[in-house]
Protein backbone atom coordinates (compact mmCIF):
# COMPACT_ATOMS: atom_id res chain seq x y z
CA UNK A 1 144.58 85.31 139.03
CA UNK A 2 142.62 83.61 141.84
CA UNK A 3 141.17 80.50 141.00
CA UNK A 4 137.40 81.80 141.55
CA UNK A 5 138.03 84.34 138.43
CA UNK A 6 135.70 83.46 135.58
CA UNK A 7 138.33 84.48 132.98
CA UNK A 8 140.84 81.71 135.05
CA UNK A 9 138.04 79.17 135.01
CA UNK A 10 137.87 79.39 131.61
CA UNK A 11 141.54 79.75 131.10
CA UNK A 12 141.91 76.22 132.57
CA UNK A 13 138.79 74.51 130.74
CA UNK A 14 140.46 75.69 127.59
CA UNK A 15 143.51 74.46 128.42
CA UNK A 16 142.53 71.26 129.50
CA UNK A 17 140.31 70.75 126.43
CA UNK A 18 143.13 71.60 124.41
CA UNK A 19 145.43 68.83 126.25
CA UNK A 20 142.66 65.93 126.24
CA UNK A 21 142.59 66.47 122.08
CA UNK A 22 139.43 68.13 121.87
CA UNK A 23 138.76 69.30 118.30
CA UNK A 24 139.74 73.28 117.56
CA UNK A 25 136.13 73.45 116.15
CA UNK A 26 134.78 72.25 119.10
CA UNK A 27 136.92 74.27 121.01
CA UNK A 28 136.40 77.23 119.86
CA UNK A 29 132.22 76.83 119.92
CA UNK A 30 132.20 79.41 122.50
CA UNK A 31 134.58 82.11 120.92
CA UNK A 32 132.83 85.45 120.47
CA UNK A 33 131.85 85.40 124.79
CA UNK A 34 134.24 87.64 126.03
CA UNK A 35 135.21 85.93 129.22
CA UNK A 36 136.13 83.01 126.64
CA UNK A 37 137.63 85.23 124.55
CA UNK A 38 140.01 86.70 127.04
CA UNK A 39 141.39 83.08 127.83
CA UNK A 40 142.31 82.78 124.78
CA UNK A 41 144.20 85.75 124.22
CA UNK A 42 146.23 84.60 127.63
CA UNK A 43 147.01 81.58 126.83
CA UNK A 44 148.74 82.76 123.96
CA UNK A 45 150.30 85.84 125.41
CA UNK A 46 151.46 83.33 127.86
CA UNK A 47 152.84 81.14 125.65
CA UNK A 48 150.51 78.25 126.74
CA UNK A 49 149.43 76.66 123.26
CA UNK A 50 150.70 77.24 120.38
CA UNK A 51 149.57 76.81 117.01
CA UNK A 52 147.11 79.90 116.85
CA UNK A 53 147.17 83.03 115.25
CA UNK A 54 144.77 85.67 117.02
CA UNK A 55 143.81 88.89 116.00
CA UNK A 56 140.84 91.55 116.16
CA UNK A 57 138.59 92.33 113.53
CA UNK A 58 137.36 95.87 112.97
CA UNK A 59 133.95 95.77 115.14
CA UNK A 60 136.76 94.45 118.04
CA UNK A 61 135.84 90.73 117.84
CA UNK A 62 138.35 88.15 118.23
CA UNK A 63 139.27 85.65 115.17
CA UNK A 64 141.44 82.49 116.31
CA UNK A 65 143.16 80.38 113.16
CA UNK A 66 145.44 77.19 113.73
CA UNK A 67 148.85 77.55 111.91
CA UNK A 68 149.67 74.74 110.00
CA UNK A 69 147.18 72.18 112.46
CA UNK A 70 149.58 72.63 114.90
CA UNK A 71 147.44 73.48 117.82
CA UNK A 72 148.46 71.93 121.01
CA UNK A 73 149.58 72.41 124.65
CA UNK A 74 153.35 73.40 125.14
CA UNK A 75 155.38 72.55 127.97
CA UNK A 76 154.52 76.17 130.26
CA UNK A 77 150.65 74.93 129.33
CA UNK A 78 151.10 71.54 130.98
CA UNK A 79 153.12 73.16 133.99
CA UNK A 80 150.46 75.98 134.40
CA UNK A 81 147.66 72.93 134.79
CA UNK A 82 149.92 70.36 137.20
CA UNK A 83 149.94 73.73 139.64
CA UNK A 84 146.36 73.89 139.73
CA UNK A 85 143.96 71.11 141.72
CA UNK A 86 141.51 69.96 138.93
């Protein structure tokens, strides 16, 4: 993704959020834009954070629960960040 994408912008403000300590609630104050939402759903796919359990409601929205307060940045998560100039 180039780094001008909107879905990488928020990709990387999610991610670094999520390394700084940020609360999940706070966090996830934005979940439910789709660009947001998307970001998410990568950096899980990706193996990024872990900690979350994602899934799709009926009317398509996206739901987001921590698994056993575990949520935090894994090794590939830190990596993906030190590779990009913040």
């Amino acid at each position: 993704m180039p780094d001008h994408d909107p879905v990488e912008k928020a990709l990387i403000d999610f991610l670094v959020r999520t390394k700084r300590g940020d609360s999940f609630h706070d966090i996830m104050k934005s979940l439910g834009d789709p660009v947001f939402d998307k970001a998410v759903e990568l950096a899980v796919s990706y193996g990024y954070v872990e900690g979350l359990q994602i899934g799709r409601v009926a009317s398509g929205h996206l739901t987001v629960d921590t698994v056993s307060g575990a949520f935090r940045l894994t090794p590939d998560g830190d990596a993906y960040l030190s590779g990009k100039s913040l």
